[in-house]
N, C-alpha and C. Protein backbone atom coordinates (compact mmCIF):
# COMPACT_ATOMS: atom_id res chain seq x y z
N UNK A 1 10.01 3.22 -3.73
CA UNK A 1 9.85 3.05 -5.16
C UNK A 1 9.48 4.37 -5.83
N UNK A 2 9.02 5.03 -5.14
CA UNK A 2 8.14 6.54 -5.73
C UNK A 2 9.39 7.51 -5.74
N UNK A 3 10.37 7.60 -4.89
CA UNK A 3 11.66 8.71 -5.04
C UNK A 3 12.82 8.03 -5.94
N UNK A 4 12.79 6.28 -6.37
CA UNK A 4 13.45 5.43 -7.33
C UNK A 4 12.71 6.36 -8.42
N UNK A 5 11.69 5.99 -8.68
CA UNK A 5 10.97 6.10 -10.18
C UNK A 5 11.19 7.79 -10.48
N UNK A 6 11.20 8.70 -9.31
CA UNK A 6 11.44 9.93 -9.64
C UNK A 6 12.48 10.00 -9.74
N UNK A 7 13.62 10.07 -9.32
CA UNK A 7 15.20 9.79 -10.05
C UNK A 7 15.45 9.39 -11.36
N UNK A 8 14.82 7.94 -11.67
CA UNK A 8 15.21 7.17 -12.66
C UNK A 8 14.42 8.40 -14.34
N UNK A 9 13.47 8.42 -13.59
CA UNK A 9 12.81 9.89 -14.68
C UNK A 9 13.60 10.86 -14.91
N UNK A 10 13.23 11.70 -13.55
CA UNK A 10 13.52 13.40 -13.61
C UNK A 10 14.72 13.79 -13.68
N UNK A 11 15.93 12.60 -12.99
CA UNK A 11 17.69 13.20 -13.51
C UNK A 11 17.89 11.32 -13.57
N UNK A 12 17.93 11.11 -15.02
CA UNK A 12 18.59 9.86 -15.31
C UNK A 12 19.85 9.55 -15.18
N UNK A 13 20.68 10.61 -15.72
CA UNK A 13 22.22 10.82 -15.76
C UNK A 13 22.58 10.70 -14.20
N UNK A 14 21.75 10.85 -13.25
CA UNK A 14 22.68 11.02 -11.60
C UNK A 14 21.89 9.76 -11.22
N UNK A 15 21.56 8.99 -11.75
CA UNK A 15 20.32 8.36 -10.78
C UNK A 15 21.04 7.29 -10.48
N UNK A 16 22.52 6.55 -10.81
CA UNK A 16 23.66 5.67 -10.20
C UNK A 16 23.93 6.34 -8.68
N UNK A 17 24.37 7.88 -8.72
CA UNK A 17 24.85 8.11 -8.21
C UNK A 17 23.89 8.75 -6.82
N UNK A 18 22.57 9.13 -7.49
CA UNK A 18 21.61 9.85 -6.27
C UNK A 18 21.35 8.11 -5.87
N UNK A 19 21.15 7.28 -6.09
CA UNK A 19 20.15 6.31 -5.67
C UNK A 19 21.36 4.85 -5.23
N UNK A 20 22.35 5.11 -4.48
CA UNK A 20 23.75 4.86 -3.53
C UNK A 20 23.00 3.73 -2.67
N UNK A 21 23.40 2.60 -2.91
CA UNK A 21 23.37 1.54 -1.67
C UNK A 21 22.98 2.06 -0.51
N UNK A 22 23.71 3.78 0.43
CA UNK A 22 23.82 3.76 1.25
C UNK A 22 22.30 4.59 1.07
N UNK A 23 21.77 4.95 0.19
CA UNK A 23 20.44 5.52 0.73
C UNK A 23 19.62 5.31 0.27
N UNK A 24 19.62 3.57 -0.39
CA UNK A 24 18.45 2.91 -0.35
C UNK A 24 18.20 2.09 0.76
N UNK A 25 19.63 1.98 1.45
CA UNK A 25 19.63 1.19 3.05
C UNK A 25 18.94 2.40 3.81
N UNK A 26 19.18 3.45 3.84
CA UNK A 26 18.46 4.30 4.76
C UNK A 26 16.82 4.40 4.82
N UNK A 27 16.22 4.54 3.53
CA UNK A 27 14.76 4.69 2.99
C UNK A 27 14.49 3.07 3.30
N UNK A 28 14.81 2.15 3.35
CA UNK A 28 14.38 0.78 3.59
C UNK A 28 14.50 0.41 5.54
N UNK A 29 15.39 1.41 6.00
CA UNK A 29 15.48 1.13 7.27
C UNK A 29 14.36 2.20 8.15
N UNK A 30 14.29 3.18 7.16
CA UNK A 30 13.36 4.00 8.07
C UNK A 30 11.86 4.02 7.95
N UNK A 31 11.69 3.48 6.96
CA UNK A 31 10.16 2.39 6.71
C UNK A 31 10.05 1.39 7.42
N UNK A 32 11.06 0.50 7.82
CA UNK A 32 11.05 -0.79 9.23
C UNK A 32 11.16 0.45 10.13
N UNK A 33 12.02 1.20 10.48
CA UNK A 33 11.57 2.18 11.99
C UNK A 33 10.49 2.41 12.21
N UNK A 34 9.74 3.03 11.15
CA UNK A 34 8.60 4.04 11.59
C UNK A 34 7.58 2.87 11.81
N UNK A 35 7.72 1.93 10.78
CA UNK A 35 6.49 0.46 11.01
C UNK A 35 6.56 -0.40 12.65
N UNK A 36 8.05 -0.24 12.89
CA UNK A 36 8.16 -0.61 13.92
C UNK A 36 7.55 -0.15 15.27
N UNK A 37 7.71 1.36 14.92
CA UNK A 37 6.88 1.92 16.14
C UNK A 37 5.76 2.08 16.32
N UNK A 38 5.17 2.46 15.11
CA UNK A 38 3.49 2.11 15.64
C UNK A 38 3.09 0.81 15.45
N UNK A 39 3.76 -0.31 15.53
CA UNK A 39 3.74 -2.02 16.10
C UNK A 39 3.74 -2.12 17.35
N UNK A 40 4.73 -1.06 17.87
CA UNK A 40 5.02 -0.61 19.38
C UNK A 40 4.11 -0.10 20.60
N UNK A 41 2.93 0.92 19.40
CA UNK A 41 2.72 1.77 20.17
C UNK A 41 1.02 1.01 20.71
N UNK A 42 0.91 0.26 19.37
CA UNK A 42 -0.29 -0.66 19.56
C UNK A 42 -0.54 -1.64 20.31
N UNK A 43 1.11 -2.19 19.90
CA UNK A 43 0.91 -4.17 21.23
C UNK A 43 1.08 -3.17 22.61
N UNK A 44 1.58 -2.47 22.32
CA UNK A 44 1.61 -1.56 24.33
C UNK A 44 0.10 -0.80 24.97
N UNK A 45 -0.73 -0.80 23.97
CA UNK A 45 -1.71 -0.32 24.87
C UNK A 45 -2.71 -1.63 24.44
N UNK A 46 -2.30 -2.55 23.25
CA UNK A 46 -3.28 -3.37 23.12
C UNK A 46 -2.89 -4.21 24.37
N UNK A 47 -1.26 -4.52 25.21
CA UNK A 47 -1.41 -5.55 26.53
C UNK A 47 -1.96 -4.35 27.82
N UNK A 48 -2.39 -3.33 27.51
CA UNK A 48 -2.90 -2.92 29.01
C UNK A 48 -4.25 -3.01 28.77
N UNK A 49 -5.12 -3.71 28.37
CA UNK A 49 -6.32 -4.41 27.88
C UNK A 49 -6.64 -5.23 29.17
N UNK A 50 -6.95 -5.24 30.63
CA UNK A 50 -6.75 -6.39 31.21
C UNK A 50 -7.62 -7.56 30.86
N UNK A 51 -8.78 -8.05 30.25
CA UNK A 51 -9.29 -8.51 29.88
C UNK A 51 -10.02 -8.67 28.54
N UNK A 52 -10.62 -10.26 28.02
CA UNK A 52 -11.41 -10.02 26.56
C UNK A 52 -12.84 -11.37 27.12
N UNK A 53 -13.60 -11.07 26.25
CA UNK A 53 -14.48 -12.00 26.64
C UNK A 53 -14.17 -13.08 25.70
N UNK A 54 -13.37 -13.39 25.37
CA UNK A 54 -13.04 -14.93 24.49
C UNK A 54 -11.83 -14.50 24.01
N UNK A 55 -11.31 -16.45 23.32
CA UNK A 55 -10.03 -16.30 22.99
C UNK A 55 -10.25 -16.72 21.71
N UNK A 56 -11.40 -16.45 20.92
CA UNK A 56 -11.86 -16.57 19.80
C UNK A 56 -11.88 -15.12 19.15
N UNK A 57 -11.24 -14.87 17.91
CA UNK A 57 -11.40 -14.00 17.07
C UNK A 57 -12.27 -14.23 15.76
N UNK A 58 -12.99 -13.77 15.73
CA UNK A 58 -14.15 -13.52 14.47
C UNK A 58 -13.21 -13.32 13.17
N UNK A 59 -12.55 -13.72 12.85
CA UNK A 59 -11.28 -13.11 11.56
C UNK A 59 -10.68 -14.08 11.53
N UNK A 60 -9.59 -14.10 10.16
CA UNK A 60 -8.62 -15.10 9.60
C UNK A 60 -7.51 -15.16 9.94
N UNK A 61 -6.92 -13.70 10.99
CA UNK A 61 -6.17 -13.65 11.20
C UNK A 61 -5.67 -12.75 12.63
N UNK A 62 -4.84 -12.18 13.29
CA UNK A 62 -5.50 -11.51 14.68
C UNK A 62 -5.02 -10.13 13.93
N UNK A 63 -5.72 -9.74 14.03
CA UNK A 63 -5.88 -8.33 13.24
C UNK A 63 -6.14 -7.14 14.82
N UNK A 64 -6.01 -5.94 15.06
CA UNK A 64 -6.10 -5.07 16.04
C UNK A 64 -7.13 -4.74 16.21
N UNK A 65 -8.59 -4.33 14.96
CA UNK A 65 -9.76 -4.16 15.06
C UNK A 65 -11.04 -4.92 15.94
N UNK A 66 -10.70 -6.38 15.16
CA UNK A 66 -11.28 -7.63 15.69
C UNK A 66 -10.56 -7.87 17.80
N UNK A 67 -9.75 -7.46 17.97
CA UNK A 67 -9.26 -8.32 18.94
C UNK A 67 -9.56 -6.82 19.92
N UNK A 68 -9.78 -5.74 19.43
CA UNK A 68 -10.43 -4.41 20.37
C UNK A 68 -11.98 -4.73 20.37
N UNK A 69 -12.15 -5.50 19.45
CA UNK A 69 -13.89 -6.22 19.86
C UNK A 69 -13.94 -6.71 20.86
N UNK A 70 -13.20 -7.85 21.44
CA UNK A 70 -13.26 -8.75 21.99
C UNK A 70 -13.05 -8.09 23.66
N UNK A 71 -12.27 -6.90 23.81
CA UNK A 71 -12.22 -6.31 24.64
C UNK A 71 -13.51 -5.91 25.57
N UNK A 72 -13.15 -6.62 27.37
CA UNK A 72 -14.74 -6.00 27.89
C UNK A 72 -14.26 -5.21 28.71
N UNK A 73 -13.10 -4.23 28.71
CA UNK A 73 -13.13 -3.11 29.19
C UNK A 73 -13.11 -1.99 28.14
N UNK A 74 -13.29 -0.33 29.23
CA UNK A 74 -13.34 0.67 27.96
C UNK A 74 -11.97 0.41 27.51
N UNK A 75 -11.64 0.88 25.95
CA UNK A 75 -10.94 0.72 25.08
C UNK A 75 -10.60 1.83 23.53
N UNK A 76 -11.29 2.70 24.63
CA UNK A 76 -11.63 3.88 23.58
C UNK A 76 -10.50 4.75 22.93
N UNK A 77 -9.15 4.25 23.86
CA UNK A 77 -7.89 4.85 23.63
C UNK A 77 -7.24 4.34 22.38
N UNK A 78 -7.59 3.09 22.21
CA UNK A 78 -7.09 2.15 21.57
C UNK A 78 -7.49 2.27 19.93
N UNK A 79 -8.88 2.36 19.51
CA UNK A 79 -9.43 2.43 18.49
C UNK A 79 -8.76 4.07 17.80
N UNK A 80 -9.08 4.89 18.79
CA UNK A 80 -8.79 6.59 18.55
C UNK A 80 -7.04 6.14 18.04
N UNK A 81 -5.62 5.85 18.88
CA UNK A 81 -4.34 5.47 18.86
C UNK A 81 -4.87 4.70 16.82
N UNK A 82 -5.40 4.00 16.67
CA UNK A 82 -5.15 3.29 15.90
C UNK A 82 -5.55 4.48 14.68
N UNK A 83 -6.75 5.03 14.55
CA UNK A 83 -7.05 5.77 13.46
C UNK A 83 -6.22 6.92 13.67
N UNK A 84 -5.69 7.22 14.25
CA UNK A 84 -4.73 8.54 14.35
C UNK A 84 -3.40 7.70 14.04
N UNK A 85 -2.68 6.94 14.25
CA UNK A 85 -1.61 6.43 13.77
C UNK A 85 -1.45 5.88 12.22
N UNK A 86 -2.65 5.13 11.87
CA UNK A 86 -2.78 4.86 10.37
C UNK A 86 -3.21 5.57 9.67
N UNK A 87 -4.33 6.77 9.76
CA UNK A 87 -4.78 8.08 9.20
C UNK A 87 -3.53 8.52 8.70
N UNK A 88 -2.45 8.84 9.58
CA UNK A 88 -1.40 9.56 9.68
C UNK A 88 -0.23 9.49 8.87
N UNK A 89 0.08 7.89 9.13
CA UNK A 89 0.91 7.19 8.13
C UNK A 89 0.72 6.68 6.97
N UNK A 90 -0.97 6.70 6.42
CA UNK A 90 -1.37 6.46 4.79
C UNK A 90 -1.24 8.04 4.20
N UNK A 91 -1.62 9.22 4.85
CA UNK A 91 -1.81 10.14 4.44
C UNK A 91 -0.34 11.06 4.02
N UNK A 92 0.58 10.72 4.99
CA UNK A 92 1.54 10.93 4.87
C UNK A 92 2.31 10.25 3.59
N UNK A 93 1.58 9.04 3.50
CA UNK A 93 2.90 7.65 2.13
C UNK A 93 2.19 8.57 1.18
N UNK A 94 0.71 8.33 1.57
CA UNK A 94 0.35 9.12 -0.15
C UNK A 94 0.57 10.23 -0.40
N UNK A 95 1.04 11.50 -0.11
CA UNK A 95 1.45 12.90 -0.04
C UNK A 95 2.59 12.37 -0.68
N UNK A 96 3.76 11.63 -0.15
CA UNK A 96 5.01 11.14 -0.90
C UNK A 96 4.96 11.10 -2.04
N UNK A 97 3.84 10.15 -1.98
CA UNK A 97 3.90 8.95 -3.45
C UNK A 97 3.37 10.30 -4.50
N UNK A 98 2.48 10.56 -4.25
CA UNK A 98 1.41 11.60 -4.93
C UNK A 98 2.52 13.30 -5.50
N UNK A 99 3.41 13.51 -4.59
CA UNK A 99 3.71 14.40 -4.82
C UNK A 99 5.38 14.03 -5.91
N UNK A 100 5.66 12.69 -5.64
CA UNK A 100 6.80 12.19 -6.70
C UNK A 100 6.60 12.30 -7.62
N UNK A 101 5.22 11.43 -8.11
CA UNK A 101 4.21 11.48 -9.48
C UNK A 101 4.05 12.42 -10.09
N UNK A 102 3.55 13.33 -9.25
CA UNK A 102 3.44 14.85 -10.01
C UNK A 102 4.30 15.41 -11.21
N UNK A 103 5.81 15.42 -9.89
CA UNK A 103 7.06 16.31 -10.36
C UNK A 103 7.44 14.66 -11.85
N UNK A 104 7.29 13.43 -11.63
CA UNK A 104 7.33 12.64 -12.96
C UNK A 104 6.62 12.74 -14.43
N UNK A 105 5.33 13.21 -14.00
CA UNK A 105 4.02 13.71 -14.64
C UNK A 105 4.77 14.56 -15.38
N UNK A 106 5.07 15.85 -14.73
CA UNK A 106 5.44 17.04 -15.37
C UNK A 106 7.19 16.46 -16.49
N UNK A 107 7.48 15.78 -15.80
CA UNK A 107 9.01 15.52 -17.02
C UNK A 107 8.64 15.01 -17.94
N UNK A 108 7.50 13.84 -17.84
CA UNK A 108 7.11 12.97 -19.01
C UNK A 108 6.45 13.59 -19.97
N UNK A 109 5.38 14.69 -19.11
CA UNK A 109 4.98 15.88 -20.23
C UNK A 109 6.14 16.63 -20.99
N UNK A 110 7.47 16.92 -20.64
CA UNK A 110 8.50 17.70 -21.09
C UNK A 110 9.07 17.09 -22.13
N UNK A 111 8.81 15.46 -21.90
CA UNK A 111 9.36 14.73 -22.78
C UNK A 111 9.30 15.20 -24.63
N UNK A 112 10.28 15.11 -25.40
CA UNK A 112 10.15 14.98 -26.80
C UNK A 112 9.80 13.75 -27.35
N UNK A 113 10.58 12.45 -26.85
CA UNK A 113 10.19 11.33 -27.54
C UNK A 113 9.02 10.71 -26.94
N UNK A 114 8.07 10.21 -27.97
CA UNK A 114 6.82 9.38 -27.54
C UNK A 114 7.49 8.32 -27.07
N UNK A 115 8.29 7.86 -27.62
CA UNK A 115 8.62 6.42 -27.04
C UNK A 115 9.06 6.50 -25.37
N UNK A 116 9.61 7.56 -25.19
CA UNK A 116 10.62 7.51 -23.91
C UNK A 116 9.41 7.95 -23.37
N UNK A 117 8.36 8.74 -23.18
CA UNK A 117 7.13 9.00 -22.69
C UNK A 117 6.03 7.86 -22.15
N UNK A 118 6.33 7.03 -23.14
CA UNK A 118 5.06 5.82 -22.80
C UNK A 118 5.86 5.02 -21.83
N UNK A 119 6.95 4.57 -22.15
CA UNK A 119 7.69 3.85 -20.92
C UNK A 119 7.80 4.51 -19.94
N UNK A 120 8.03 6.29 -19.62
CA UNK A 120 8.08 5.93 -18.47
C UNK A 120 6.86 6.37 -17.52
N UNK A 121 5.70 6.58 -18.52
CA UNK A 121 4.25 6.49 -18.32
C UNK A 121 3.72 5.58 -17.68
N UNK A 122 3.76 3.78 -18.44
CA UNK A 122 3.61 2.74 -17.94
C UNK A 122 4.56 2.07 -16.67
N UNK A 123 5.53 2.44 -16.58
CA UNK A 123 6.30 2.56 -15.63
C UNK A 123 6.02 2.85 -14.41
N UNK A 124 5.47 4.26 -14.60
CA UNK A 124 4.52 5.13 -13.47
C UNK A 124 3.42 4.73 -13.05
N UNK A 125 2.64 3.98 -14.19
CA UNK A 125 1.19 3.92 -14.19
C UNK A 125 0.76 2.72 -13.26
N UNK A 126 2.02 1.95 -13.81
CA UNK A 126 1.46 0.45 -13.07
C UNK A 126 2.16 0.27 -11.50
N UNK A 127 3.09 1.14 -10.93
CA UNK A 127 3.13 1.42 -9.19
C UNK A 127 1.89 2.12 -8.94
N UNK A 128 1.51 3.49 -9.61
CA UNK A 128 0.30 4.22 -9.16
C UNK A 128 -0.91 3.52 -9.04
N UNK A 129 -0.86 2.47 -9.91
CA UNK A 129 -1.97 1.65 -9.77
C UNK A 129 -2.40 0.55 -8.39
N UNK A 130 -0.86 0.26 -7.70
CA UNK A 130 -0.62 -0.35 -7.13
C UNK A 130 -0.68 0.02 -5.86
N UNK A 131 -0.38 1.33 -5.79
CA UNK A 131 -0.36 1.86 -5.08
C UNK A 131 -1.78 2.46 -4.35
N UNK A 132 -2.75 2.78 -5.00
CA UNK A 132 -3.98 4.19 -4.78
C UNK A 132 -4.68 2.04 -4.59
N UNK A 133 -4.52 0.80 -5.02
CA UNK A 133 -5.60 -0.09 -4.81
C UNK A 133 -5.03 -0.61 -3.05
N UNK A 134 -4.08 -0.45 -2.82
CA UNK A 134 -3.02 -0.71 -1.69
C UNK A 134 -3.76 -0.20 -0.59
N UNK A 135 -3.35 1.56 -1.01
CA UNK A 135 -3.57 2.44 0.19
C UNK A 135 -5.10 2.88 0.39
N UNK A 136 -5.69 2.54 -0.70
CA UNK A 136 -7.26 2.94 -0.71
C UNK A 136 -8.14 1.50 0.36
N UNK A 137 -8.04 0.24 0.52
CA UNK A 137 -7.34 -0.67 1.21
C UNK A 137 -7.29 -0.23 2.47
N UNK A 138 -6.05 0.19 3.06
CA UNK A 138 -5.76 0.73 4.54
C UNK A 138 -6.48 1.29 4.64
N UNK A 139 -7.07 2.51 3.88
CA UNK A 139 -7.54 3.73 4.35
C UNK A 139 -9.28 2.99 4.35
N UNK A 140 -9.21 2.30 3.87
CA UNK A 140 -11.27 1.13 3.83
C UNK A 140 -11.10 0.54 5.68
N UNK A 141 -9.76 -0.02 5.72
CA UNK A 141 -9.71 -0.76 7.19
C UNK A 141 -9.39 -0.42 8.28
N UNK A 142 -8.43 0.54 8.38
CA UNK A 142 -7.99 1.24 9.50
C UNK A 142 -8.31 2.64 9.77
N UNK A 143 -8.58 3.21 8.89
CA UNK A 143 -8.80 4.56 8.92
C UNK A 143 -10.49 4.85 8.89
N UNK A 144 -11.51 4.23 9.06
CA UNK A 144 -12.20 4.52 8.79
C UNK A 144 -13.07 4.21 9.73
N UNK A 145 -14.00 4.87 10.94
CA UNK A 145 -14.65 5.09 11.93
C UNK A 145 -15.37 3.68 11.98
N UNK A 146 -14.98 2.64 13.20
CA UNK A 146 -16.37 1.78 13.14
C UNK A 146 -16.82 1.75 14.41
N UNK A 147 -18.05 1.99 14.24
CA UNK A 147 -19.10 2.07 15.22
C UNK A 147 -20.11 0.84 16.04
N UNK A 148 -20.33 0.14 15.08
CA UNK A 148 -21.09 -1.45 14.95
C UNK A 148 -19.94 -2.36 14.75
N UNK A 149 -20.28 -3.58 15.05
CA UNK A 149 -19.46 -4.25 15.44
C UNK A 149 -20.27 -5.45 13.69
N UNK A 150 -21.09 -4.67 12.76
CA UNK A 150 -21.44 -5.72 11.50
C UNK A 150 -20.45 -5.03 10.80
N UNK A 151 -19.40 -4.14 10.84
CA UNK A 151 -18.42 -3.88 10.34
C UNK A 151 -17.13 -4.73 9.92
N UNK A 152 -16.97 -5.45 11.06
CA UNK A 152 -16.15 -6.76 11.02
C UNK A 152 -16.43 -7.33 9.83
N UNK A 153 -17.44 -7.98 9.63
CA UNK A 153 -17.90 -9.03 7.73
C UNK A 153 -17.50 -7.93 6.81
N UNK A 154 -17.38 -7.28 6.74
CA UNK A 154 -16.60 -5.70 5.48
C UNK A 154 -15.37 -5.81 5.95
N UNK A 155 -14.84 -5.73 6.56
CA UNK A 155 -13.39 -6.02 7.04
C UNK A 155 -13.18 -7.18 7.04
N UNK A 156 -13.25 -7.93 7.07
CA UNK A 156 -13.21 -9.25 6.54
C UNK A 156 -12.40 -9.65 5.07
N UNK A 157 -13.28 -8.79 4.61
CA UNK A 157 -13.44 -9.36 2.62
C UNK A 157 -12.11 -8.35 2.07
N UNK A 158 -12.13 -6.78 3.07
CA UNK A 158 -11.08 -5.85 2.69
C UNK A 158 -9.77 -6.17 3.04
N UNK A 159 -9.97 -6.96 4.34
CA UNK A 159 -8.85 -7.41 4.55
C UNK A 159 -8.08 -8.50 3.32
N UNK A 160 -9.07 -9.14 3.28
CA UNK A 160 -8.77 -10.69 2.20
C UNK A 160 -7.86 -10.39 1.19
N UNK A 161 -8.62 -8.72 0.48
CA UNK A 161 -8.40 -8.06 -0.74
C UNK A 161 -7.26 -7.34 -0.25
N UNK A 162 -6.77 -6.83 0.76
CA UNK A 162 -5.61 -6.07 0.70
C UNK A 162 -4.29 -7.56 1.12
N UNK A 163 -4.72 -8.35 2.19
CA UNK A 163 -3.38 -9.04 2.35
C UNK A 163 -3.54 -10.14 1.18
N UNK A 164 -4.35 -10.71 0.44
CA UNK A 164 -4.27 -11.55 -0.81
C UNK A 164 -4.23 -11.56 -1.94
N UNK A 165 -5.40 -10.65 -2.00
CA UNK A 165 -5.46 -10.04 -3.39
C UNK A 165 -4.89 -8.61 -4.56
N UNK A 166 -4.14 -8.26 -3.56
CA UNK A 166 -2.89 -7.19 -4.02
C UNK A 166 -2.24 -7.72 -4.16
N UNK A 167 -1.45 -8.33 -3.60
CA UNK A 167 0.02 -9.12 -3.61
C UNK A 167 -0.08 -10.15 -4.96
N UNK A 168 -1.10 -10.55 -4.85
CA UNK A 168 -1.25 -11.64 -6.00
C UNK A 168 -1.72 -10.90 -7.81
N UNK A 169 -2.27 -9.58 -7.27
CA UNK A 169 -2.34 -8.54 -8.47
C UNK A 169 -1.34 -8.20 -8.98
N UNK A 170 -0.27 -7.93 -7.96
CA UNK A 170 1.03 -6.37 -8.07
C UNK A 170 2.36 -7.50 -9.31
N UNK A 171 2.23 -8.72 -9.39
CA UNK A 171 3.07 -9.42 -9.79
C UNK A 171 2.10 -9.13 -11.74
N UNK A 172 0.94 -8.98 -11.77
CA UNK A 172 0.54 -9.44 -12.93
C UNK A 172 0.36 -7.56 -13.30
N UNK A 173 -0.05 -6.64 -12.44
CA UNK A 173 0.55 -5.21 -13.08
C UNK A 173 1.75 -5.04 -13.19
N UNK A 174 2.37 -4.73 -12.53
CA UNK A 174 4.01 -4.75 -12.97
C UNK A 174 4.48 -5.09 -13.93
N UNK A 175 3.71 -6.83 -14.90
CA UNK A 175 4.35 -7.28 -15.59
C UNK A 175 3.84 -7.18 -16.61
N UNK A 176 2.75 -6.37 -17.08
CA UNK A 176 2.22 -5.78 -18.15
C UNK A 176 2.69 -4.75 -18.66
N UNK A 177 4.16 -4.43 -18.30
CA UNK A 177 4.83 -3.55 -19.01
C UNK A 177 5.67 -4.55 -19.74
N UNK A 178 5.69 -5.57 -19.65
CA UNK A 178 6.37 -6.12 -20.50
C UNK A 178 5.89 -6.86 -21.90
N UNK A 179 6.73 -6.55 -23.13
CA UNK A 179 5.99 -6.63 -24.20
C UNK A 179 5.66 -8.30 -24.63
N UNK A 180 6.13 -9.08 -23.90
CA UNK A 180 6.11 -9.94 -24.12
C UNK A 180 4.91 -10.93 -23.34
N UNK A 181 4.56 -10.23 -22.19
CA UNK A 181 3.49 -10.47 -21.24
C UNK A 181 2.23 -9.79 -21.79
N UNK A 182 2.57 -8.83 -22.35
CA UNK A 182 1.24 -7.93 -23.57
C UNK A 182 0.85 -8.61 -24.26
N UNK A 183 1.86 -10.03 -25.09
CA UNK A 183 1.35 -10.23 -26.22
C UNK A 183 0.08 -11.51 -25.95
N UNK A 184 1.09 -12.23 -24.50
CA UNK A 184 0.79 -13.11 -24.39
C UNK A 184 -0.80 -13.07 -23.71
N UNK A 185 -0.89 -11.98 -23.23
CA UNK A 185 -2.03 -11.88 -22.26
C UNK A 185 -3.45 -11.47 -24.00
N UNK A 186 -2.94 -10.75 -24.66
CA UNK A 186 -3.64 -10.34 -25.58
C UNK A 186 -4.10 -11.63 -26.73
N UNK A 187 -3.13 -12.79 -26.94
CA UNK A 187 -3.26 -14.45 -27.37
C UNK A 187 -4.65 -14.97 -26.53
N UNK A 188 -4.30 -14.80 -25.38
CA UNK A 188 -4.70 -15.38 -24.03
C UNK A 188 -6.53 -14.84 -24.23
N UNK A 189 -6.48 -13.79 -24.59
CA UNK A 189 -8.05 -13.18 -24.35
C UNK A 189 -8.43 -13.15 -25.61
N UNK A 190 -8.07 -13.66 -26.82
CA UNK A 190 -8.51 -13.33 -28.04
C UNK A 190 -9.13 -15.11 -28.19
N UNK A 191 -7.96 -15.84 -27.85
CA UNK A 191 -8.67 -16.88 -27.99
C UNK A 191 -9.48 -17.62 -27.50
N UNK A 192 -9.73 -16.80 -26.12
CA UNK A 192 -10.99 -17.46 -25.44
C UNK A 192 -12.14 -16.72 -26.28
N UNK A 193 -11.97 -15.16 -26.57
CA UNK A 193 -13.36 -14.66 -27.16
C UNK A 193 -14.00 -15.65 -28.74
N UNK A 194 -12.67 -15.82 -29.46
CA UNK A 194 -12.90 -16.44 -30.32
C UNK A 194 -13.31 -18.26 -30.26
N UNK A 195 -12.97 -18.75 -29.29
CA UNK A 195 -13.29 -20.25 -29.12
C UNK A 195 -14.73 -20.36 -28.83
């Protein structure tokens, strides 16, 4: 979405032609590659685990953190593999994302018309938004050293908030660029203040 939105900005006139079936199939296939492999690289050292002390997970869901708890051998490969693989791959999306924005930043500043500025401001604003609550998220759960095992109840709630409560956000930012969802949301809060 971040090299879409920089196209659709920075060269409008090519952006049929830069942004080709065949290399939005590529950017969509090499995001399943790369996801794929560190899926790979995890269930392969998470099955040389020979043992766990239960088949109970403390979580809502089997998550890699929680289930390296449960582990009663050392496992130290496993935790290190994980923050070096997701460190790697948030830091890397956001360098992308972050460095698209920029070079958009700078056109929208170039811009003459206010109008064509705010659209593609809000445009920008509401992926970036989506984005930095997303990856800030990963970078709370996977990337971030746990030592104690009262870490889990914080991971818990981050988890909740990244697999529930984004997804269920990203539909109501997105759609606040629309003027018709503006008005309605602005009805919506006037008449509760006023009732």
């Amino acid at each position: 979405m971040a090299y879409d939105h920089f196209v659709a900005i920075c060269d409008p006139p090519l952006y049929m032609v830069t942004m080709s079936r065949n290399l939005c199939m590529e950017l969509v296939s090499f995001c399943y590659l790369s996801a794929t492999v560190c899926s790979v690289i995890h269930l392969c050292l998470a099955l040389q685990i020979p043992s766990y002390r239960s088949n109970v997970i403390n979580y809502f869901f089997c998550d890699l953190p929680p289930l390296l708890c449960l582990a009663c051998s050392d496992v130290t490969v496993n935790p290190l593999m994980l923050y070096i693989v997701a460190t790697f791959n948030d830091i890397i999306t956001s360098v992308i994302i972050l460095i698209s924005h920029l070079f958009i930043l700078i056109t929208i500043l170039r811009m003459r018309s206010s109008e064509g500025r705010c659209k593609a401001f809000s445009t920008c604003a509401s992926h970036l938004t989506a984005i930095i609550v997303l990856q800030g998220t990963i970078l709370f759960i996977y990337c971030w050293p746990h030592t104690d095992k009262k870490n889990i109840d914080t991971d818990k709630v981050a988890t909740v908030f990244h697999t529930v409560v984004i997804p269920m956000l990203n539909p109501l930012i997105y759609s606040l660029r629309n003027k018709d969802m503006k008005e309605a949301l602005r009805k919506l809060v006037s008449s509760k203040i006023f009732s």
